[in-house]
Protein backbone atom coordinates (compact mmCIF):
# COMPACT_ATOMS: atom_id res chain seq x y z
CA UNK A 1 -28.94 -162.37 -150.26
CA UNK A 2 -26.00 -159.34 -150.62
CA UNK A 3 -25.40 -159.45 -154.35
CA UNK A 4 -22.81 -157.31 -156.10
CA UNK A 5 -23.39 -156.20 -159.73
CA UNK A 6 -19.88 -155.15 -160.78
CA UNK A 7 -18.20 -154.70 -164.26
CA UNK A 8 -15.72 -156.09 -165.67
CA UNK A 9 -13.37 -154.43 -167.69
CA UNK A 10 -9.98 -155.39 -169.71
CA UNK A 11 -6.17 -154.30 -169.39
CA UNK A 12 -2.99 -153.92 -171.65
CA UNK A 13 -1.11 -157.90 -171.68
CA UNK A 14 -4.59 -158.98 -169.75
CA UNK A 15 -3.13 -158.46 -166.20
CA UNK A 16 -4.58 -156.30 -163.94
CA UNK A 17 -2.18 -154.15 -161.35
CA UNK A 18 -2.66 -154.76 -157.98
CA UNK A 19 -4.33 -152.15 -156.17
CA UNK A 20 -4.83 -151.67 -152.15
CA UNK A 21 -8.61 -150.73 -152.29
CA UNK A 22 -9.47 -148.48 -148.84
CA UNK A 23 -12.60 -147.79 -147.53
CA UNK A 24 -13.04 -144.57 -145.82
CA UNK A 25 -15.74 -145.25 -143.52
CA UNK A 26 -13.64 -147.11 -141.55
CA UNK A 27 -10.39 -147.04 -143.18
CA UNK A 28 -10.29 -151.14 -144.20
CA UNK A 29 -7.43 -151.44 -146.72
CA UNK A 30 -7.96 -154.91 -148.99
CA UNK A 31 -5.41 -155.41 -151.71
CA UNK A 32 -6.09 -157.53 -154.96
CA UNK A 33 -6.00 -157.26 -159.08
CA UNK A 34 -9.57 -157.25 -158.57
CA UNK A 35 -11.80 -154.98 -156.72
CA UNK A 36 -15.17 -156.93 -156.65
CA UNK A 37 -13.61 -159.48 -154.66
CA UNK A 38 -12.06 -156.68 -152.55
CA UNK A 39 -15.90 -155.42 -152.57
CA UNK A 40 -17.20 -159.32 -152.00
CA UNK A 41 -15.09 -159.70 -148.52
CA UNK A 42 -15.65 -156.04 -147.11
CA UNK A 43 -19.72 -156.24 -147.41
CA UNK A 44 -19.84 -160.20 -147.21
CA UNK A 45 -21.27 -160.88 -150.35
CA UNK A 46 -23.28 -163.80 -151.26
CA UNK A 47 -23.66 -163.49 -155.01
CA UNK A 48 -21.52 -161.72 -157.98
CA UNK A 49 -23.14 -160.77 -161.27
CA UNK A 50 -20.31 -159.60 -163.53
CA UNK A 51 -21.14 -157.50 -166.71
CA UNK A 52 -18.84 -157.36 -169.13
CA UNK A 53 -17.66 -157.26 -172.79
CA UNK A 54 -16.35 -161.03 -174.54
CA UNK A 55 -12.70 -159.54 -174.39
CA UNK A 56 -13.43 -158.59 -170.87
CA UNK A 57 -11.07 -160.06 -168.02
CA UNK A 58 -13.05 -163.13 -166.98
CA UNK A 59 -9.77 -165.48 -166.65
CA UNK A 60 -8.86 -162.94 -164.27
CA UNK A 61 -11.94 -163.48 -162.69
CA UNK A 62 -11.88 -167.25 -162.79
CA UNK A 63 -8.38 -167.38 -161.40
CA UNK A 64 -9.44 -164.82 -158.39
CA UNK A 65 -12.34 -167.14 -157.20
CA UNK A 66 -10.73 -170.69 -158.96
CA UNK A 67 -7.37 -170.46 -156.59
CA UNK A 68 -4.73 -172.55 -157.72
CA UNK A 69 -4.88 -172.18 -161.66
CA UNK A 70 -1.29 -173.42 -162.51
CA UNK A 71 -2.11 -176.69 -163.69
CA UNK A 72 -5.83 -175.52 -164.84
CA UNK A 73 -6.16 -175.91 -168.71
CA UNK A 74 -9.53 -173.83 -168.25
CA UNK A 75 -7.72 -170.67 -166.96
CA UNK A 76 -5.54 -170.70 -170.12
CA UNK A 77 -8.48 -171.56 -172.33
CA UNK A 78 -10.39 -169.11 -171.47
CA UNK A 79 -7.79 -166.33 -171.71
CA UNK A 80 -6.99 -167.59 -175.07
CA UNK A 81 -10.52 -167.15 -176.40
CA UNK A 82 -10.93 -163.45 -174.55
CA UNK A 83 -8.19 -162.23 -176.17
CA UNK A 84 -9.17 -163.10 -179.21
CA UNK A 85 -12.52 -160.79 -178.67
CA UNK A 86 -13.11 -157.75 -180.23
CA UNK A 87 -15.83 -154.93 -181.39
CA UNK A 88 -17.27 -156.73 -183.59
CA UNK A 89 -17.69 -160.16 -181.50
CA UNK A 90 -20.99 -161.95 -180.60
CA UNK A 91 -21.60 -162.59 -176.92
CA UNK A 92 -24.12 -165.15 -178.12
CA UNK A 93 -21.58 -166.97 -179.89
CA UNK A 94 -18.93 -166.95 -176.77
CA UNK A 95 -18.55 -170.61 -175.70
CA UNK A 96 -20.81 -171.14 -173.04
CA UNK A 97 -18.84 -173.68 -171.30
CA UNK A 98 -16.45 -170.83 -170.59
CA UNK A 99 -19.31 -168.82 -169.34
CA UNK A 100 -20.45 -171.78 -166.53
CA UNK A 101 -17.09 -172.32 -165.37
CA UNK A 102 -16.21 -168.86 -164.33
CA UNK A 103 -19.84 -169.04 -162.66
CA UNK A 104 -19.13 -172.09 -161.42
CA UNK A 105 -15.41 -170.77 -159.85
CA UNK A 106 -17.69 -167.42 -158.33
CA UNK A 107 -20.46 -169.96 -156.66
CA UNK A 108 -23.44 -169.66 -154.96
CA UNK A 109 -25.29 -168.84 -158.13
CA UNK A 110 -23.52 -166.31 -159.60
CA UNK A 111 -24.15 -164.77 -162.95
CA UNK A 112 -21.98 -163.55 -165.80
CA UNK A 113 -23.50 -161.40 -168.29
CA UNK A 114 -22.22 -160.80 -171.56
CA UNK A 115 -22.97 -157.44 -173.90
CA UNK A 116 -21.88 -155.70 -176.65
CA UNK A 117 -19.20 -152.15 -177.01
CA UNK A 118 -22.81 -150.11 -177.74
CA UNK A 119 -21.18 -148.60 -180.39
CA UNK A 120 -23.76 -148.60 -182.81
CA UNK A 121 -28.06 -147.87 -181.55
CA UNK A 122 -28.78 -151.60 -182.53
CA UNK A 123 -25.74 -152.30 -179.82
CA UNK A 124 -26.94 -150.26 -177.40
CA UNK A 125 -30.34 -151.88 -177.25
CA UNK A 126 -29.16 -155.02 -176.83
CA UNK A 127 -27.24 -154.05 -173.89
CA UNK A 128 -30.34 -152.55 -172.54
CA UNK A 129 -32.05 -156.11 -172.64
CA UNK A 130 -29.26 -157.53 -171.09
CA UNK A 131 -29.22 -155.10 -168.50
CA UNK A 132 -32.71 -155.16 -167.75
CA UNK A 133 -32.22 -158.95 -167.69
CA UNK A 134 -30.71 -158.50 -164.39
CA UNK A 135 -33.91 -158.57 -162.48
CA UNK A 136 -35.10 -161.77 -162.87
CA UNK A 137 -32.23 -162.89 -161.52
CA UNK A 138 -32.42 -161.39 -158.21
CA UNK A 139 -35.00 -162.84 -155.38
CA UNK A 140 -37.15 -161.31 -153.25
CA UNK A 141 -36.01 -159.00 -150.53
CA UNK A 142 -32.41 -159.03 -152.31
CA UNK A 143 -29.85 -156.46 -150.65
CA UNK A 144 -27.42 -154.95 -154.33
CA UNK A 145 -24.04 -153.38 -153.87
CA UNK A 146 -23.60 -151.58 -157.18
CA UNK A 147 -19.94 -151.39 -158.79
CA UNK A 148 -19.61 -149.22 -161.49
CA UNK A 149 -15.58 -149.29 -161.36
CA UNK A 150 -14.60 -150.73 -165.01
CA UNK A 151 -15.91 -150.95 -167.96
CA UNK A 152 -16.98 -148.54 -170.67
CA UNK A 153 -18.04 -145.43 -169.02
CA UNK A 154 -21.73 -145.37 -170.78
CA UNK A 155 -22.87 -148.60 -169.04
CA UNK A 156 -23.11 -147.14 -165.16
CA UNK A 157 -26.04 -145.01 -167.33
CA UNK A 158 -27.50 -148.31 -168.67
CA UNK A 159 -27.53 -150.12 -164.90
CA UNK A 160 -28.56 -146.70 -163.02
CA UNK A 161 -31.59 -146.96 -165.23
CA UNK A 162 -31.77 -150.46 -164.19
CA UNK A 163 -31.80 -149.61 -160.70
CA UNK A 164 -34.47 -146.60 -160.71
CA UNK A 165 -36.56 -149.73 -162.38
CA UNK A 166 -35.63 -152.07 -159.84
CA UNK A 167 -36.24 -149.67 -156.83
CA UNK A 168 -39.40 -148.04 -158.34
CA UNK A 169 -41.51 -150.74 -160.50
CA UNK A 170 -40.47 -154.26 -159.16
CA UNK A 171 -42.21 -155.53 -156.36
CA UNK A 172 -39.66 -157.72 -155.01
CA UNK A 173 -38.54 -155.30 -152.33
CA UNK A 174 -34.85 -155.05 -153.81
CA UNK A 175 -32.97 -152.69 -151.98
CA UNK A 176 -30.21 -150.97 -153.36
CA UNK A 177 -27.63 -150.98 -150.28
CA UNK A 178 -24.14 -149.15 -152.14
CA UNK A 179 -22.61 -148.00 -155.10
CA UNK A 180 -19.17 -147.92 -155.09
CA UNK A 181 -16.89 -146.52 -157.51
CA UNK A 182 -12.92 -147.27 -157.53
CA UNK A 183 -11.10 -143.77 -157.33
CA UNK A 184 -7.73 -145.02 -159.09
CA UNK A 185 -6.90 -141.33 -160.29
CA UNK A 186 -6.39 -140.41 -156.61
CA UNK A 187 -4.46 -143.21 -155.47
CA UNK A 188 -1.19 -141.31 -156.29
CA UNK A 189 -2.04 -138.72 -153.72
CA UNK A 190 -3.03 -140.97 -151.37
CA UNK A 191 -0.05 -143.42 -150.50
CA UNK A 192 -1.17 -145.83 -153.24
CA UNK A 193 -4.20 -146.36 -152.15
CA UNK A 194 -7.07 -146.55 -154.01
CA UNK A 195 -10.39 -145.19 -152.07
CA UNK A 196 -13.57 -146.80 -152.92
CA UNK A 197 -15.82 -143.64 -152.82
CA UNK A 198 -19.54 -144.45 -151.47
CA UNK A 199 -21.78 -143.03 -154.37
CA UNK A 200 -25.04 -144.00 -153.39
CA UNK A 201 -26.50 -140.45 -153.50
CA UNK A 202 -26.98 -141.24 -156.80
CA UNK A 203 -29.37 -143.59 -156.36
CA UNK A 204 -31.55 -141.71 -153.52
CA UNK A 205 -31.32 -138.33 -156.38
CA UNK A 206 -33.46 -140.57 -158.56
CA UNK A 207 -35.61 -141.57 -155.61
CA UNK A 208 -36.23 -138.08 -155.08
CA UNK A 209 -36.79 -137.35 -158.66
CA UNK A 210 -39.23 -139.83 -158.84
CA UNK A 211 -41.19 -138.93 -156.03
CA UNK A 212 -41.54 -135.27 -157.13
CA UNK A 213 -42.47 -136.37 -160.51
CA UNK A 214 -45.32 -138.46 -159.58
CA UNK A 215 -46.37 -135.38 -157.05
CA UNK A 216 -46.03 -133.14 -160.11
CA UNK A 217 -47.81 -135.62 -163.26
CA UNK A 218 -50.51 -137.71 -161.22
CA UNK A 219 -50.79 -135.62 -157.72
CA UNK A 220 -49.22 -138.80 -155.80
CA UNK A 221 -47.42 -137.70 -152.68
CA UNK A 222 -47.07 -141.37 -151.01
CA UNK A 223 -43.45 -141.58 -152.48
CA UNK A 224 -42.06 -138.09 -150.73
CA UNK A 225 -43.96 -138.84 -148.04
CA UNK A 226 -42.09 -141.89 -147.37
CA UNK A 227 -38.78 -140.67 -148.38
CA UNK A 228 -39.19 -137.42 -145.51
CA UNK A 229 -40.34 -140.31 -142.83
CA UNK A 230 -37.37 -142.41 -143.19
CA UNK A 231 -35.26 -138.81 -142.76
CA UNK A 232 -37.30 -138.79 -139.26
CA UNK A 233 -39.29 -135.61 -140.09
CA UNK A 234 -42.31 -137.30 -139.12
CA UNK A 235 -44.63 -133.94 -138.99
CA UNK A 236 -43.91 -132.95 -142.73
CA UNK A 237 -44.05 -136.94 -144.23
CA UNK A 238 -47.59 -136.99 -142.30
CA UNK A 239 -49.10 -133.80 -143.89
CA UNK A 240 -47.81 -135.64 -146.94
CA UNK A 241 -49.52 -138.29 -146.07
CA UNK A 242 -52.51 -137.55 -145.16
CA UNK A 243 -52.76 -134.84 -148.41
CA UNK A 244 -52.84 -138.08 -150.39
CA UNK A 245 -55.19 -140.32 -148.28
CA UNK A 246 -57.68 -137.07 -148.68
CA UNK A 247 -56.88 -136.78 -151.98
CA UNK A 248 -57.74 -140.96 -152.95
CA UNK A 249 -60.27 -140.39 -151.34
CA UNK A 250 -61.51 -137.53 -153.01
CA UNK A 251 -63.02 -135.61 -149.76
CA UNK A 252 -63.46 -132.61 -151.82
CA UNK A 253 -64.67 -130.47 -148.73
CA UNK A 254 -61.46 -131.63 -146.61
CA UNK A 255 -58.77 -130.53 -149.09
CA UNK A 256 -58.45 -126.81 -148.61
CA UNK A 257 -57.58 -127.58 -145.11
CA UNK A 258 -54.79 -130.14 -146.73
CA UNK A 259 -53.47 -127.74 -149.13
CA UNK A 260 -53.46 -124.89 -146.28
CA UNK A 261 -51.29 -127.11 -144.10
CA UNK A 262 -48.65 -127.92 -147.35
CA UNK A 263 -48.44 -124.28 -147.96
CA UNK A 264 -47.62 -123.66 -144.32
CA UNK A 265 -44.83 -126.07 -144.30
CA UNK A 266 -41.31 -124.85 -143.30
CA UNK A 267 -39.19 -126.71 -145.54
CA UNK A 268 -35.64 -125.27 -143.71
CA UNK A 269 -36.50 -127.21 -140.60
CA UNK A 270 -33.25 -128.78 -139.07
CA UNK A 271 -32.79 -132.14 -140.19
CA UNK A 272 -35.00 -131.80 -143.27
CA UNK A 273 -32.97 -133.59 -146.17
CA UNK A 274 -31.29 -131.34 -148.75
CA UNK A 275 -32.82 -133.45 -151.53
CA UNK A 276 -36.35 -132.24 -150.08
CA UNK A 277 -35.65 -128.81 -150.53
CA UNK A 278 -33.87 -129.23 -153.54
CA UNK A 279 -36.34 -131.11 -155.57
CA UNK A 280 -39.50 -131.81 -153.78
CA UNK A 281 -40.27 -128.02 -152.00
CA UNK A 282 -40.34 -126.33 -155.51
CA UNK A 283 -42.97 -128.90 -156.68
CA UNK A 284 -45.16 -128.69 -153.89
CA UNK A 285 -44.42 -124.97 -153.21
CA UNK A 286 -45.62 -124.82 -157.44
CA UNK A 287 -49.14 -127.06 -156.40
CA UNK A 288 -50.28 -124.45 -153.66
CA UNK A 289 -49.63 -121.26 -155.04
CA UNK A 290 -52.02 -122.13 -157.06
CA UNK A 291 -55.11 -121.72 -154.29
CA UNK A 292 -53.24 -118.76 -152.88
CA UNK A 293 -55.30 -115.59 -151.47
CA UNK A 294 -57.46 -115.83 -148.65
CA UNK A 295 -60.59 -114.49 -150.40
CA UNK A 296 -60.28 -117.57 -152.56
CA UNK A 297 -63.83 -118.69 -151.87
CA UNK A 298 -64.72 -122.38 -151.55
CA UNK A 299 -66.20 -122.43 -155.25
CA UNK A 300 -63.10 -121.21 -157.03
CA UNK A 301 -60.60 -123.25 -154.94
CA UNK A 302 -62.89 -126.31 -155.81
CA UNK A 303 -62.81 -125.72 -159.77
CA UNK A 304 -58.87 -125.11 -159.99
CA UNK A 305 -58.71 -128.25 -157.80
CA UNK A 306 -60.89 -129.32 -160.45
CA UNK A 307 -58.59 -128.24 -163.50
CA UNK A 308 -55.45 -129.68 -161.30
CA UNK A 309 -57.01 -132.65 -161.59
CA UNK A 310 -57.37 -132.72 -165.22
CA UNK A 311 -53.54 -132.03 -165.60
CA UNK A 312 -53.09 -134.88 -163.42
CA UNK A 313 -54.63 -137.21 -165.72
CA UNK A 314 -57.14 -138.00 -162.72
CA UNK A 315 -60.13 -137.03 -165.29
CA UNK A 316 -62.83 -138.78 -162.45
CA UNK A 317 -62.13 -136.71 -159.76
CA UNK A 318 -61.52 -134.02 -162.14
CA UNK A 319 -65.55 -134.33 -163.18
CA UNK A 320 -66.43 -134.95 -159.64
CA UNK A 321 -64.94 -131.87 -158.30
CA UNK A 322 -65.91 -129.53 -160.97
CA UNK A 323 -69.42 -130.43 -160.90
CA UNK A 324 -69.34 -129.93 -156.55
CA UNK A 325 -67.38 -126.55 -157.19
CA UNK A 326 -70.13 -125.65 -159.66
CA UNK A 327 -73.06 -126.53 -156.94
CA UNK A 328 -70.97 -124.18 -154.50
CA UNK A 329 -70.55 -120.97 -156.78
CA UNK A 330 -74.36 -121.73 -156.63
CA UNK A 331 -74.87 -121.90 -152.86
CA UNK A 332 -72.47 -118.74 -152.62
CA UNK A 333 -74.51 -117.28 -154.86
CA UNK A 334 -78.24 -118.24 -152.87
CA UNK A 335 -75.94 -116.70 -149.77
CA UNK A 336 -76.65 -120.35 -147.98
CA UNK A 337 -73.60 -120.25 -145.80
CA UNK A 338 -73.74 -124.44 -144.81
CA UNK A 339 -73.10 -125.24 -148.08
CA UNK A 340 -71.51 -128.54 -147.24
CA UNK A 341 -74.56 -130.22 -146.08
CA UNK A 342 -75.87 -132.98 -148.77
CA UNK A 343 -79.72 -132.06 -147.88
CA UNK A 344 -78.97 -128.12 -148.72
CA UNK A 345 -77.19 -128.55 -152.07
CA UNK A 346 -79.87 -131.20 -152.99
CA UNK A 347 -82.07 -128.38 -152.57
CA UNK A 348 -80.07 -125.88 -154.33
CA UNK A 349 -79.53 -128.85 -156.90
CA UNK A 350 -83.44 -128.62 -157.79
CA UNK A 351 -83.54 -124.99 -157.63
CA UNK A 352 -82.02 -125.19 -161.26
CA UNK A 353 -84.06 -127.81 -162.60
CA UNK A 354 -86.53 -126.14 -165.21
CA UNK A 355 -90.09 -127.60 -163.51
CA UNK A 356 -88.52 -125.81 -160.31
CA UNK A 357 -91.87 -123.89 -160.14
CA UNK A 358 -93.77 -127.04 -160.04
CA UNK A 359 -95.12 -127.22 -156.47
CA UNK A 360 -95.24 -130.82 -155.28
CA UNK A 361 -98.27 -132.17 -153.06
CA UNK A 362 -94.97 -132.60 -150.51
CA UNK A 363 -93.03 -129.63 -150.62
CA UNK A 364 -94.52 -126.93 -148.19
CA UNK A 365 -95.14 -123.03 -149.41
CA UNK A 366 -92.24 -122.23 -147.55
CA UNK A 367 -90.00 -124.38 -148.94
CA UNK A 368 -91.04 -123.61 -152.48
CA UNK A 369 -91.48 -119.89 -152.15
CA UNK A 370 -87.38 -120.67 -151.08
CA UNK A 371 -86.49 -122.80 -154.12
CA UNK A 372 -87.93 -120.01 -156.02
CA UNK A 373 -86.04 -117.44 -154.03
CA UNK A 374 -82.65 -119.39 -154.40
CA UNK A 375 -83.74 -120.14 -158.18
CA UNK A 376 -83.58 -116.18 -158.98
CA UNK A 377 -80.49 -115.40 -157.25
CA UNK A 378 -78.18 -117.54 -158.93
CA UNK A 379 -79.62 -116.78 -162.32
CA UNK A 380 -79.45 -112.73 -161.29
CA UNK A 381 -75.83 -113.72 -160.53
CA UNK A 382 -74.95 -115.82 -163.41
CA UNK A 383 -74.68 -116.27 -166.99
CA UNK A 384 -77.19 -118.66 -168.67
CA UNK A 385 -74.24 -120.62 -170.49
CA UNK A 386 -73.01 -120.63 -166.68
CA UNK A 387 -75.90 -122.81 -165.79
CA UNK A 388 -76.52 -124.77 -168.70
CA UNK A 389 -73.29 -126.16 -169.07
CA UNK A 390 -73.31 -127.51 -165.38
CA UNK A 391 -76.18 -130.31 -166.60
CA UNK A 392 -74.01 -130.77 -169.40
CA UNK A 393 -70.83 -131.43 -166.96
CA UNK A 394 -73.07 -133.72 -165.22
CA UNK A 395 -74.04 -136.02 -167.52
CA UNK A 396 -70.20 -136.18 -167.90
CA UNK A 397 -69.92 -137.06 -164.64
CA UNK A 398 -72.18 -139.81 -164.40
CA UNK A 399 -70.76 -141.43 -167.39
CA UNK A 400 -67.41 -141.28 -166.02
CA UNK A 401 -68.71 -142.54 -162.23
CA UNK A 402 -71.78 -144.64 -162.93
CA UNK A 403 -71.29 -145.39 -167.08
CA UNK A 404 -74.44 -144.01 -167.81
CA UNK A 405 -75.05 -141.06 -170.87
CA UNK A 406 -78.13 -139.54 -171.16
CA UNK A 407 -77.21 -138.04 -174.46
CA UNK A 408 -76.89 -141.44 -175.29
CA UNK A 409 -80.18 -143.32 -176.55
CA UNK A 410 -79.78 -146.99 -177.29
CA UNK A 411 -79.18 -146.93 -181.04
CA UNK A 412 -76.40 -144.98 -180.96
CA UNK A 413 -72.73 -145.86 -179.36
CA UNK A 414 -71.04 -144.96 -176.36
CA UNK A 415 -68.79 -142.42 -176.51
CA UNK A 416 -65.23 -142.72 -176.50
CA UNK A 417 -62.86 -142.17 -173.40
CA UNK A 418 -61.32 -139.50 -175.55
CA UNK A 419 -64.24 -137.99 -176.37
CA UNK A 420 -65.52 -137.72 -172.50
CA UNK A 421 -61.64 -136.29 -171.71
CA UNK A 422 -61.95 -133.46 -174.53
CA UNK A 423 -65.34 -132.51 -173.11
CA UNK A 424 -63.96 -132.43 -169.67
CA UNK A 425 -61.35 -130.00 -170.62
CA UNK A 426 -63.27 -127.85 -172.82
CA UNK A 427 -65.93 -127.24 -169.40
CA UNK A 428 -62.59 -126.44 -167.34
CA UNK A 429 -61.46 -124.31 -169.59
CA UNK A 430 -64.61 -122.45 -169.79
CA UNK A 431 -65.05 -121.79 -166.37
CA UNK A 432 -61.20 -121.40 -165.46
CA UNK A 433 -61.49 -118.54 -168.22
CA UNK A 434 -65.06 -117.54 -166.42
CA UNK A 435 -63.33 -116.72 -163.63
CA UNK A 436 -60.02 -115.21 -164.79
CA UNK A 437 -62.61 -112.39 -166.66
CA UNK A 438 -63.77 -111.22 -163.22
């Protein structure tokens, strides 16, 4: 269904002025008192919820959708009551028989909804809970035209914030279609008409915000990448893309290549949108600086990866990636150039153990005169605390990935996820700073 969430204000002698409402993408002029009804024919509504205040207009309202009203002891009634209203009036207390009829004179389900001024923080919250209230009483795959023409100017903040929630958490696949606004301060310059200016740029700047912020707090590029598609730059939305299928995936040795391609991305293209270069460039430009410099070797690029996971609150991969980074500075170190194959760092991997001199019956001499080899040159190259601590990082790894803590014996308790997090950063730090000496 096309619903329109409008607000509903109130007027000096409770009349509304006529007004001759234009629309400038195609110059429609529709006159009434009341402009969701002028909103209701242009974009064929189906369903009204009207927000407003319990000295709001709603006779105005009823008579608008009601008709004929001359002989109706309703219209009268429930201008009586309205007028009556003020700051300090209960919405809960407004006679809900009132409430159903003008629903009743709207039809086809429609909703009024009834808050406070929000003059005091108590007030306010209880408009929020109204507001919010508004969701359950769309449907699934509900089109909203937003009107945010009357009313007290600090609720289009309240149902903005309704919408981002709407648009970004519910999973009813609500679009938000429009968001109109009634320009009546212009309507002297134009001929007395009153232009109903399209705002929903509003709407897509939160979109944008959003998807930038869960880029920049959790390393989730699906949103932008979806926003740049439906612009129809299909190139830059599938580097997007495919940066966060890698990423999910954690394909540790495939991301460099991912984060090479972002940082080659020409974010002036024609036909990029200017909320892309705006918002989401500086993010993304801010990720791969990071890994600039092409002496970066694999090993370093895989332990700030490591440490941007951390700071992305994605402490698993952040374990995971530290500990393969670790095993590479180690292969770098042996000079073993395929350091990507499983078998080799295996080998590298019990190069370090302590019995590494202990020749097994199925090892050949040439294979443990190598682990010796390989054993030497990465303790020539590196610090003993270097080493050590990557066994240590393991075991926090396993806990994390497999829930098993070998410094952990059975009479003693498991430690806490904030324990394992604090120990994560404390090894990033440590070799972050490692590096940063050299």
């Amino acid at each position: 269904m096309k619903v329109l969430i409008s607000f509903i204000g109130h007027a000096k002698n409770r009349e509304y002025r006529p007004a001759k409402y234009m629309f400038p993408k195609d110059e429609t002029v529709i006159e009434t008192t009341f402009i969701a009804k002028a909103l209701k024919e242009y974009h064929n509504i189906d369903k009204l919820i009207l927000i407003g205040t319990t000295k709001s207009m709603w006779e105005e309202v009823y008579r608008n959708f009601k008709g004929d009203i001359e002989h109706d002891p309703m219209y009268w009634d429930i201008g009586g009551i309205c007028e009556k209203q003020n700051a300090h009036s209960n919405p809960d207390d407004f006679p809900a028989e009132y409430v159903k009829a003008v629903e009743n004179a709207i039809g086809n389900g429609s909703r009024v909804v009834m808050i406070k001024y929000g003059i005091t923080e108590e007030e306010i919250r209880y408009n929020i809970k109204k507001i919010f209230s508004i969701e359950g009483m769309l449907n699934t795959g509900d089109e909203i035209y937003l009107d945010i023409t009357h009313s007290f100017r600090s609720l289009p903040i309240y149902i903005m914030n309704c919408m981002a929630y709407i648009s970004n958490v519910s999973r009813r696949n609500i679009k938000i279609e429009s968001i109109s606004y009634g320009m009546f301060e212009a309507s002297e310059e134009l001929g007395d008409k009153t232009p109903v200016v399209e705002m929903k740029s509003l709407m897509d700047v939160y979109e944008w915000i959003s998807g930038a912020y869960s880029f920049s707090e959790f390393g989730n590029t699906y949103k932008i990448s979806k926003l740049i598609n439906e612009s129809g730059n299909k190139e830059i939305a599938g580097k997007l893309l495919n940066f966060a299928e890698t990423n999910n995936l954690n394909m540790i040795a495939d991301m460099r290549e991912q984060v090479d391609k972002l940082n080659k991305t020409k974010w002036d293209k024609e036909g990029m949108p200017e909320f892309a270069k705006l918002i989401v460039k500086p993010v993304v430009n801010g990720f791969t600086k990071r890994f600039n410099g092409t002496d970066l070797k694999d090993s370093l690029f895989q332990i700030k990866l490591a440490q941007w996971h951390l700071e992305c609150h994605n402490y698993g991969s952040a374990a995971i990636t530290l500990c393969e980074g670790l095993l590479t500075s180690f292969c770098e170190a042996a000079d073993i150039k395929k350091h990507t194959d499983k078998d080799i760092r295996d080998f590298v991997k019990g190069a370090l153990h302590k019995d590494y001199k202990k020749k097994r019956e199925v090892e050949s001499t040439a294979d443990y005169d190598y682990r010796i080899e390989i054993h030497d040159k990465i303790f020539k190259t590196f610090e003993k605390e270097y080493i050590q601590k990557y066994w240590v990082l393991q075991n926090i790894r396993n806990t994390i990935a497999h829930n098993i803590d070998k410094s952990q014996n059975n009479n003693k308790a498991s430690k806490s996820s904030a324990t394992i997090i604090e120990e994560l950063k404390k090894h990033v730090d440590y070799y972050i700073k490692y590096y940063d000496k050299k």
